[in-house]
C-alpha atoms as a PDB file:
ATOM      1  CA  UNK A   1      29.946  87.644  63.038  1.00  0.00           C
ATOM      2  CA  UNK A   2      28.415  83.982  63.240  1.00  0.00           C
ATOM      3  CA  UNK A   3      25.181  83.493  65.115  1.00  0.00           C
ATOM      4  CA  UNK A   4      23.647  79.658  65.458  1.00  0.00           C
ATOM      5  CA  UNK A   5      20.855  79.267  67.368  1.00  0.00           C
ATOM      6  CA  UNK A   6      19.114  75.801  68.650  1.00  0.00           C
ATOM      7  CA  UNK A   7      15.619  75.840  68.794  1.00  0.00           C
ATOM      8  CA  UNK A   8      12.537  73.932  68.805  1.00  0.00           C
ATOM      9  CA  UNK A   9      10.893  76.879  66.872  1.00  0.00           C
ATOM     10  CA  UNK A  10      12.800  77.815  64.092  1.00  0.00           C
ATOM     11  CA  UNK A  11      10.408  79.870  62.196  1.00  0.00           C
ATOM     12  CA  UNK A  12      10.165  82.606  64.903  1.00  0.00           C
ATOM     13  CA  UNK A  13      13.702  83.960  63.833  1.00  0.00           C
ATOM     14  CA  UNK A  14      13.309  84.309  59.724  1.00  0.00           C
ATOM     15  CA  UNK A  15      10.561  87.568  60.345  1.00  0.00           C
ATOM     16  CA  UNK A  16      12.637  89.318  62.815  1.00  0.00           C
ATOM     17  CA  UNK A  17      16.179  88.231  60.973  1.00  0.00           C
ATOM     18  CA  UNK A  18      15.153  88.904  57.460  1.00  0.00           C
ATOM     19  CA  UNK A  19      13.984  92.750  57.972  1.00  0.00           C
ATOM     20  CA  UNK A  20      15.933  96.289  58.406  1.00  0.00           C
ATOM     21  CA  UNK A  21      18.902  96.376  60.157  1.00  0.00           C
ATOM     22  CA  UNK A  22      20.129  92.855  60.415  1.00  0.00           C
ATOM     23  CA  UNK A  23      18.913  91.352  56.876  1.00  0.00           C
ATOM     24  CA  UNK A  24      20.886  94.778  55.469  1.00  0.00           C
ATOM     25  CA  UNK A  25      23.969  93.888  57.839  1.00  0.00           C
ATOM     26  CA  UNK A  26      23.718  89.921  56.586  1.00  0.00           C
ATOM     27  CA  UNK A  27      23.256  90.897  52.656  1.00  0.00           C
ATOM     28  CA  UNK A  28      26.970  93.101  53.276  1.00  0.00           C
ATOM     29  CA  UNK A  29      28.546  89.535  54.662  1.00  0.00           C
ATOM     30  CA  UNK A  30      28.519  91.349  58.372  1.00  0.00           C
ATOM     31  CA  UNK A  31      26.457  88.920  59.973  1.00  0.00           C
ATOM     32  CA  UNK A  32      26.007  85.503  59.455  1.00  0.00           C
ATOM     33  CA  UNK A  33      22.563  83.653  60.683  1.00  0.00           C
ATOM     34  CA  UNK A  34      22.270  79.825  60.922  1.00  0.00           C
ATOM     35  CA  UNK A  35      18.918  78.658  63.027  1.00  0.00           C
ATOM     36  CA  UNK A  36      19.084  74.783  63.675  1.00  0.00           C
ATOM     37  CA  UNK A  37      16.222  72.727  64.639  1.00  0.00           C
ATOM     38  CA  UNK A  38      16.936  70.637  67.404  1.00  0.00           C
ATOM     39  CA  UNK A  39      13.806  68.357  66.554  1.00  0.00           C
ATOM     40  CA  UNK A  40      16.143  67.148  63.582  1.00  0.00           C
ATOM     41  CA  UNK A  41      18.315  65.638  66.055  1.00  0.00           C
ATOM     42  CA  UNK A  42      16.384  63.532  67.391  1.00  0.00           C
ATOM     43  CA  UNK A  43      16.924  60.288  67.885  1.00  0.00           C
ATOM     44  CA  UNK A  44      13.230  58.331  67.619  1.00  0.00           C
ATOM     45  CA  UNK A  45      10.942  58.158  64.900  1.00  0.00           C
ATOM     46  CA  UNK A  46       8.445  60.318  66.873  1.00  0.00           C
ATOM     47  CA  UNK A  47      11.630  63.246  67.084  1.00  0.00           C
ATOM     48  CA  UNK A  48      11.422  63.298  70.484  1.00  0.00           C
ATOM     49  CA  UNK A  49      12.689  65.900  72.443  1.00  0.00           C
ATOM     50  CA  UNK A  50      11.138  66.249  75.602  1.00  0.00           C
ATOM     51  CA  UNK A  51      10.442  63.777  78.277  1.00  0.00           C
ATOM     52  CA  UNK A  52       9.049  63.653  82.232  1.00  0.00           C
ATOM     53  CA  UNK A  53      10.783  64.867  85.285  1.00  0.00           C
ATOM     54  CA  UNK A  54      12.793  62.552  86.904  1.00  0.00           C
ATOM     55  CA  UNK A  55      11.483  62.155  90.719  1.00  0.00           C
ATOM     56  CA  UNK A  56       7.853  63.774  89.738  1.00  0.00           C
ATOM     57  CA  UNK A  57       6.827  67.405  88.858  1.00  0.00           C
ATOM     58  CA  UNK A  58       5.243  69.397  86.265  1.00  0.00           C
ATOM     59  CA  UNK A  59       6.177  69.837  83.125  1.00  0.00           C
ATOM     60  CA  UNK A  60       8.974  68.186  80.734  1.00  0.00           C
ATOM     61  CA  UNK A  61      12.377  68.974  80.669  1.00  0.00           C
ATOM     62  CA  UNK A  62      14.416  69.152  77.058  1.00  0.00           C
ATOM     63  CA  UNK A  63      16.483  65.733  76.480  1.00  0.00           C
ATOM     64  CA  UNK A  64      19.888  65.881  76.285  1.00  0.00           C
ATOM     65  CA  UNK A  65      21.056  63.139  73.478  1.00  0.00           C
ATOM     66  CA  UNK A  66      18.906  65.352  70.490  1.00  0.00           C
ATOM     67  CA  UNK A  67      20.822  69.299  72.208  1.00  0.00           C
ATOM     68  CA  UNK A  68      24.008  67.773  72.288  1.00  0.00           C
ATOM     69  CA  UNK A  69      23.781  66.070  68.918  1.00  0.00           C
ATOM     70  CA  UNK A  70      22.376  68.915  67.273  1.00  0.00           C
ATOM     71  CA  UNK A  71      25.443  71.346  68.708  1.00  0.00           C
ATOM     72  CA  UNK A  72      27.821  68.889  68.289  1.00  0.00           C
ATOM     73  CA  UNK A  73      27.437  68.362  64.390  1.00  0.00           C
ATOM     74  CA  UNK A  74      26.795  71.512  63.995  1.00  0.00           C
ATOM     75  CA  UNK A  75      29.618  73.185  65.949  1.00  0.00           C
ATOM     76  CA  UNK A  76      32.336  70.337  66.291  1.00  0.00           C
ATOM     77  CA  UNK A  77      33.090  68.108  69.100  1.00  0.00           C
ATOM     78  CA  UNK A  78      34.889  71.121  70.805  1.00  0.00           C
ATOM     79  CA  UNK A  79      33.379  74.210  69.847  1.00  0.00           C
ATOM     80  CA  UNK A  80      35.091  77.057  69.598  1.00  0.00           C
ATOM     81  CA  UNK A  81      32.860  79.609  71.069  1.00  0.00           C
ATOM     82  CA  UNK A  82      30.711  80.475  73.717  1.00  0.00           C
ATOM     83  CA  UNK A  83      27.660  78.343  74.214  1.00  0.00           C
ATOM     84  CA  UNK A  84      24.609  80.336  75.626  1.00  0.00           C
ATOM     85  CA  UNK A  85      21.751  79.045  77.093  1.00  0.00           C
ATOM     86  CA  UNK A  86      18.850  81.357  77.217  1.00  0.00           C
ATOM     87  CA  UNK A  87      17.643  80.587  81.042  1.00  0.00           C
ATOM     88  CA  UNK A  88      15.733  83.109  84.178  1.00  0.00           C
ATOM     89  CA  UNK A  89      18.824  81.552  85.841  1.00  0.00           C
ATOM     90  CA  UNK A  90      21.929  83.264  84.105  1.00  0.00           C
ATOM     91  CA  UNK A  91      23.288  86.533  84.458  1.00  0.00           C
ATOM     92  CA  UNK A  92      21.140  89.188  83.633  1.00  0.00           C
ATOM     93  CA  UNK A  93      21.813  90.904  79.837  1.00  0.00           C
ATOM     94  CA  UNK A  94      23.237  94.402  79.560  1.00  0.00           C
ATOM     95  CA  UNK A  95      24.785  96.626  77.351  1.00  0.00           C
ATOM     96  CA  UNK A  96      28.177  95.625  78.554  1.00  0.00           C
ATOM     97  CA  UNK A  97      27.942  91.782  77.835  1.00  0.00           C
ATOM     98  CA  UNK A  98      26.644  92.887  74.308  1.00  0.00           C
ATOM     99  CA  UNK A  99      29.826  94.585  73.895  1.00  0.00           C
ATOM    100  CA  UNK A 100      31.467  91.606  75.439  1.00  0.00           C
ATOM    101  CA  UNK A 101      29.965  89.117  73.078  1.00  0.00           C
ATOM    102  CA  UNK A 102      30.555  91.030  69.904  1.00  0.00           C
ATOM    103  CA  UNK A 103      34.044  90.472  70.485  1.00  0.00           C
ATOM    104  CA  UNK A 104      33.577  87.056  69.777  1.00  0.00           C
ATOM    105  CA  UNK A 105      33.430  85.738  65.808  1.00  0.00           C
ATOM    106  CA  UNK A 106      30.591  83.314  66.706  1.00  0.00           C
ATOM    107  CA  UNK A 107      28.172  82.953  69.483  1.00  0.00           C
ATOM    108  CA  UNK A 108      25.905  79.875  69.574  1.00  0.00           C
ATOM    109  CA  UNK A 109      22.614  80.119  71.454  1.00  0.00           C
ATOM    110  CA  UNK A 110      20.226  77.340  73.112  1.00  0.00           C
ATOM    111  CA  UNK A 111      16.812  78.246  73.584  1.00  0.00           C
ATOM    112  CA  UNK A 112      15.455  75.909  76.336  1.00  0.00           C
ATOM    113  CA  UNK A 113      11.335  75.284  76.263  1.00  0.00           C
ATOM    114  CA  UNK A 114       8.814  73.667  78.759  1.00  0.00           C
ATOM    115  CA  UNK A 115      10.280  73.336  82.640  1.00  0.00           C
ATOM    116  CA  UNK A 116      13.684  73.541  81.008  1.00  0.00           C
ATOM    117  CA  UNK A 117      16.843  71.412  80.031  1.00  0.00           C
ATOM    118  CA  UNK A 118      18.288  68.583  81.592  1.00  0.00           C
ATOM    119  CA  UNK A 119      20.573  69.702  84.136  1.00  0.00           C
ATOM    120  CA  UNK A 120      23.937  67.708  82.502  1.00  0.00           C
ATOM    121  CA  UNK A 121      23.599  70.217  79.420  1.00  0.00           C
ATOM    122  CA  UNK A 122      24.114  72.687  81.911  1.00  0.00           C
ATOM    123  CA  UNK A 123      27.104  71.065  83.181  1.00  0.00           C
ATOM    124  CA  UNK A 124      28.812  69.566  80.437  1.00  0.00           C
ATOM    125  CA  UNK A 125      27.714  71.697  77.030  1.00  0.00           C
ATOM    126  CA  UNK A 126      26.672  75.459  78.069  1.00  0.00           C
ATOM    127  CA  UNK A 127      29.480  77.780  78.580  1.00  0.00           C
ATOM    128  CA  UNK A 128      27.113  80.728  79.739  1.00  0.00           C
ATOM    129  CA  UNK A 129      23.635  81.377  80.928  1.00  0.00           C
ATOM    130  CA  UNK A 130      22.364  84.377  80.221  1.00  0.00           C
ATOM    131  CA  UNK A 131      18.718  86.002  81.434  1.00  0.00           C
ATOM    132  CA  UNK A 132      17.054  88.886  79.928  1.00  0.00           C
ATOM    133  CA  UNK A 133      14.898  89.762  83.088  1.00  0.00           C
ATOM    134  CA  UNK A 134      13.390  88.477  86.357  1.00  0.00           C
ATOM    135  CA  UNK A 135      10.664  87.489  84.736  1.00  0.00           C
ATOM    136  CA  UNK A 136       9.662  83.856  83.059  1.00  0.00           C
ATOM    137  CA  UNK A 137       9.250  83.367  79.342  1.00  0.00           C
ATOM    138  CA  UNK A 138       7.516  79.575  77.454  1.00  0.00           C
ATOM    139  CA  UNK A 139      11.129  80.086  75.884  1.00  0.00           C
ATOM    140  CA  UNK A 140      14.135  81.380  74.740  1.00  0.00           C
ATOM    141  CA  UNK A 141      13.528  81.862  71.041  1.00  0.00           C
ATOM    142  CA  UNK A 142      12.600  86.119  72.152  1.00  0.00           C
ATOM    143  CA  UNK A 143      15.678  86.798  74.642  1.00  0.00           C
ATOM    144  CA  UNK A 144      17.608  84.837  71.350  1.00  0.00           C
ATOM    145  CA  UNK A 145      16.607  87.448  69.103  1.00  0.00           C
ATOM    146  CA  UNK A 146      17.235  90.378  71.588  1.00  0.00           C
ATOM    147  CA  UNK A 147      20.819  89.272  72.266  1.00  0.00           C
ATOM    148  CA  UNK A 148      21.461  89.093  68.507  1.00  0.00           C
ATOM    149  CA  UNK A 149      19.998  92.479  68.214  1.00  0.00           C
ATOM    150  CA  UNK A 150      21.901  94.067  70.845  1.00  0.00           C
ATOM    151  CA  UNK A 151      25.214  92.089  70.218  1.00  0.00           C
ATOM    152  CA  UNK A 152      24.798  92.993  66.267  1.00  0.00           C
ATOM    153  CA  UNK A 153      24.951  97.169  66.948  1.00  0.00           C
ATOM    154  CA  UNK A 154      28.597  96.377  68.519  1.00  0.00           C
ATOM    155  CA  UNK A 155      29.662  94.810  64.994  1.00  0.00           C
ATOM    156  CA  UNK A 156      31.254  97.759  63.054  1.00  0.00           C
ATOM    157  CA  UNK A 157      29.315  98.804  59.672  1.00  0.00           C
ATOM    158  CA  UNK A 158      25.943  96.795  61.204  1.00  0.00           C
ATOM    159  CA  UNK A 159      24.682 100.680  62.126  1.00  0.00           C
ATOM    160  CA  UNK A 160      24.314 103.024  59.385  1.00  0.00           C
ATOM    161  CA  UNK A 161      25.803 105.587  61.763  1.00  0.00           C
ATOM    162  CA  UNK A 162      29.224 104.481  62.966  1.00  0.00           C
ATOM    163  CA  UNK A 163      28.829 105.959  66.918  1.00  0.00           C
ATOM    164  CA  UNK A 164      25.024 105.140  66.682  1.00  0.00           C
ATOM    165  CA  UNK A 165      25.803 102.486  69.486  1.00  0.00           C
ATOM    166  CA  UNK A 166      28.097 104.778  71.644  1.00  0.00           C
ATOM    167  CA  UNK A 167      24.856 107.191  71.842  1.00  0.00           C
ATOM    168  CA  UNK A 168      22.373 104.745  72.967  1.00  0.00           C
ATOM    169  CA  UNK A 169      21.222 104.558  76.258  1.00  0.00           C
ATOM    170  CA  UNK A 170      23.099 102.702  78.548  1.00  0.00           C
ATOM    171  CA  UNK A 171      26.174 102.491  76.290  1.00  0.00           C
ATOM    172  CA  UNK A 172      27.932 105.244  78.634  1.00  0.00           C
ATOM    173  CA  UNK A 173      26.525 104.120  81.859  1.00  0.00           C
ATOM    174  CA  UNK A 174      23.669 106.653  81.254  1.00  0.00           C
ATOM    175  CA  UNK A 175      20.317 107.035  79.867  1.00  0.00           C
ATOM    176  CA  UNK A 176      20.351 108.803  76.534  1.00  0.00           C
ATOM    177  CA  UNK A 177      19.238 112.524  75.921  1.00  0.00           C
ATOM    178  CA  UNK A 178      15.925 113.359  74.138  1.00  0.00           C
ATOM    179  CA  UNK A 179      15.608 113.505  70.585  1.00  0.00           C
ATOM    180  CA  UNK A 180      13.996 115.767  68.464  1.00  0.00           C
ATOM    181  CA  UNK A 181      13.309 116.344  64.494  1.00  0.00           C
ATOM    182  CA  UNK A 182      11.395 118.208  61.997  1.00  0.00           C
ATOM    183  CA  UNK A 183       9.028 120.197  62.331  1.00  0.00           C
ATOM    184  CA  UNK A 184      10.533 122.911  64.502  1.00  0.00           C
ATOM    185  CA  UNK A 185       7.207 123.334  66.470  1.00  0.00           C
ATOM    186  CA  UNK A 186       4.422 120.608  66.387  1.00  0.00           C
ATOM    187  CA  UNK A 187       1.042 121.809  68.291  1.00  0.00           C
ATOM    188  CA  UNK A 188       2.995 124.644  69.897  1.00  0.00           C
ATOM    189  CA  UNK A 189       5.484 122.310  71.362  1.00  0.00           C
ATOM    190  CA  UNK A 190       8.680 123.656  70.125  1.00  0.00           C
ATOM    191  CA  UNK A 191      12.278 122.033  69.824  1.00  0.00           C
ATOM    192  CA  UNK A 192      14.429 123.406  71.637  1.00  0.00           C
ATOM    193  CA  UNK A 193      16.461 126.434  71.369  1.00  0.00           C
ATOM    194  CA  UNK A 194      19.740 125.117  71.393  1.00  0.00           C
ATOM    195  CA  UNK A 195      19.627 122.689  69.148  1.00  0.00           C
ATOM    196  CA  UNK A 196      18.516 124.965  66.007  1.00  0.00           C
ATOM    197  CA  UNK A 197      21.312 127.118  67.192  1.00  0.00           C
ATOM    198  CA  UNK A 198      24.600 125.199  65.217  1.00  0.00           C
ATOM    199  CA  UNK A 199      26.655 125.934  67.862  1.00  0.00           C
ATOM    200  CA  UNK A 200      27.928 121.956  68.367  1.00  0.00           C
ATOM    201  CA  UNK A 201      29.677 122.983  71.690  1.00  0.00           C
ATOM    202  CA  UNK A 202      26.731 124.250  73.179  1.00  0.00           C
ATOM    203  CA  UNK A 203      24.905 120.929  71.642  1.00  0.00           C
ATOM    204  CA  UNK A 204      27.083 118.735  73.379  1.00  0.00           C
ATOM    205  CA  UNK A 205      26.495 120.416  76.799  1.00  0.00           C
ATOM    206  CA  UNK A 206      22.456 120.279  76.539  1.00  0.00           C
ATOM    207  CA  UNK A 207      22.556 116.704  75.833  1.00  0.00           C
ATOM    208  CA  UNK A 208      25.131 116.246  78.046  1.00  0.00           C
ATOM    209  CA  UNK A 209      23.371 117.514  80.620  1.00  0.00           C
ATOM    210  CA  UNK A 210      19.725 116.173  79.981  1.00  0.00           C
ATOM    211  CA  UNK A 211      21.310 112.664  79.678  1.00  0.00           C
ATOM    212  CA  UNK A 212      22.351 113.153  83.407  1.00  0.00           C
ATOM    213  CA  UNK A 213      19.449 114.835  84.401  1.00  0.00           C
ATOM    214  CA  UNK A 214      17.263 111.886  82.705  1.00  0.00           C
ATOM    215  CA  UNK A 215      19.255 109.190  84.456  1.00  0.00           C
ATOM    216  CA  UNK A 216      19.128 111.091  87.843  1.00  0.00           C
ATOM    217  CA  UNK A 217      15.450 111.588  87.617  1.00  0.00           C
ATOM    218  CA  UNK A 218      14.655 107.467  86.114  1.00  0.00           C
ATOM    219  CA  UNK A 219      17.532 105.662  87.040  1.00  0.00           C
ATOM    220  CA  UNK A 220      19.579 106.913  89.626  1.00  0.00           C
ATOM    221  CA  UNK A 221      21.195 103.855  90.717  1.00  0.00           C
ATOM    222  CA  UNK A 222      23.446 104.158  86.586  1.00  0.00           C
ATOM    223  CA  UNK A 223      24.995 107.155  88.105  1.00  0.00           C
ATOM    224  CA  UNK A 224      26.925 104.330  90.995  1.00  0.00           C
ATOM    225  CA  UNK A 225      29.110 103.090  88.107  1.00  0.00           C
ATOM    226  CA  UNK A 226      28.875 105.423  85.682  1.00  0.00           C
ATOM    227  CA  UNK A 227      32.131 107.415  84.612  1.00  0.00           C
ATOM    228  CA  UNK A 228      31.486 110.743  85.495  1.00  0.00           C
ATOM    229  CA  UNK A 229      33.873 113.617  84.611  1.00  0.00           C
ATOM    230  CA  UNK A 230      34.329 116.816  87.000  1.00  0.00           C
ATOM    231  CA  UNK A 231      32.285 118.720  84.718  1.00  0.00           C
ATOM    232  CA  UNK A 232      29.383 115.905  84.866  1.00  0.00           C
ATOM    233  CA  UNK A 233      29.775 115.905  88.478  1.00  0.00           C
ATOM    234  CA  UNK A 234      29.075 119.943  88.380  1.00  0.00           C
ATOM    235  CA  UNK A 235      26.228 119.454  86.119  1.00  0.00           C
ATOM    236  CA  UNK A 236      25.052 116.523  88.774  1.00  0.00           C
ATOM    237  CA  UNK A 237      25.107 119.200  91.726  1.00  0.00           C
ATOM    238  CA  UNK A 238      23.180 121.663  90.333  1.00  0.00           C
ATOM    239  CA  UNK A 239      20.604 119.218  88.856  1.00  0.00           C
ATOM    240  CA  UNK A 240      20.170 117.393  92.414  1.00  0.00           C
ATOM    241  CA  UNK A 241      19.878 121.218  94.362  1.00  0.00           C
ATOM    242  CA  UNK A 242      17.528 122.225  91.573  1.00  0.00           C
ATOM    243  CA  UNK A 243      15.523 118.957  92.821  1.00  0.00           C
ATOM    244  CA  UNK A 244      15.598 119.633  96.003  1.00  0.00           C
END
């Protein structure tokens, strides 16, 4: 999969995009990373890319001639794939438009800056606006990264464990079960029982269970939408009278 992402800050990505996961996924040919700088677009001496508010304000607002240039020589006149643009406005990110995106062979994403873009990128360039969070950033470059991140563990052979991304929370429309590892007992807090025990069945049903009971107790509102067997449902009963 192809990411290219416009920025005015294209050193932020190489740290996060050259370690672990995703540099090991890129090396295999999995993922492909190509981080333009908008500035280069520009059309002045000065590379401007910024100028004031039409009708007053705070702030500067992102020009449109350098965005568009810089997407459109790097993309085509018609690109072929969804055009992002990292914004408190869009939609907010989940796990399901992750799995959504990674469907896709390339995703381009704009990270806006200052008081934001000029509104006719919105209208005549973006295909998508996507938000990670009611909450305001000084830019997209970090919701960037954590889309690639999150759209990346959908990409089959990114994860060194093939299911890793079914586990994870959210990826069932539940919060995932607790995790434990060696030792056995650490300060007399002990792991439990069941899963020393071998018995997979068994293994399945704990974390099963504490998944629900996890999601109940944090995020109850998951349990709305998420697909719940009879046997979930059962477990779901008893956990709620235990609560009560």
């Amino acid at each position: 999969m192809r990411f290219d992402v416009f920025t005015l800050l294209p050193e932020t990505f190489t740290p996060y995009l050259q370690a672990s996961i995703l540099q090991k996924a890129a090396e295999r040919g999995l993922l492909e990373f190509h981080v333009h700088n908008i500035r280069d677009y520009a059309l002045d001496k000065h590379h401007t890319t910024d100028d004031m508010p039409y009708g007053g304000g705070g702030g500067m607002v992102m020009k449109p001639e350098p965005i568009f240039a810089a997407v459109e020589n790097s993309l085509g006149a018609t690109p072929g794939c969804p055009i992002i643009l990292l914004t408190p406005q869009g939609r907010v990110f989940n796990q399901k438009i992750a799995r959504e995106l990674a469907n896709h062979a390339q995703v381009a994403l704009l990270c806006g800056r200052y008081e934001g873009v000029d509104e006719r990128i919105r209208e005549h360039l973006v295909t998508d606006e996507i938000s990670i969070g009611d909450f305001v950033l000084t830019g997209g470059e970090l919701p960037a990264l954590i889309l690639i991140d999150a759209i990346s563990r959908h990409i089959p052979g990114v994860l060194g464990d093939p299911t890793g991304a079914e586990d994870d929370s959210h990826a069932s429309g539940l919060l995932e079960y607790p995790h434990y590892t060696r030792p056995p007992e650490f300060r007399g807090w002990k792991v439990p029982e069941v899963l020393l025990s071998g018995d997979h069945g068994k293994i399945e049903h704990w974390r099963r269970t504490q998944a629900l009971r996890r999601t109940l107790a944090r995020r109850p509102d998951l349990l709305t939408h998420a697909p719940l067997s009879p046997a979930d449902q059962k477990i779901l009963a008893g956990l709620t009278a235990q609560s009560d």
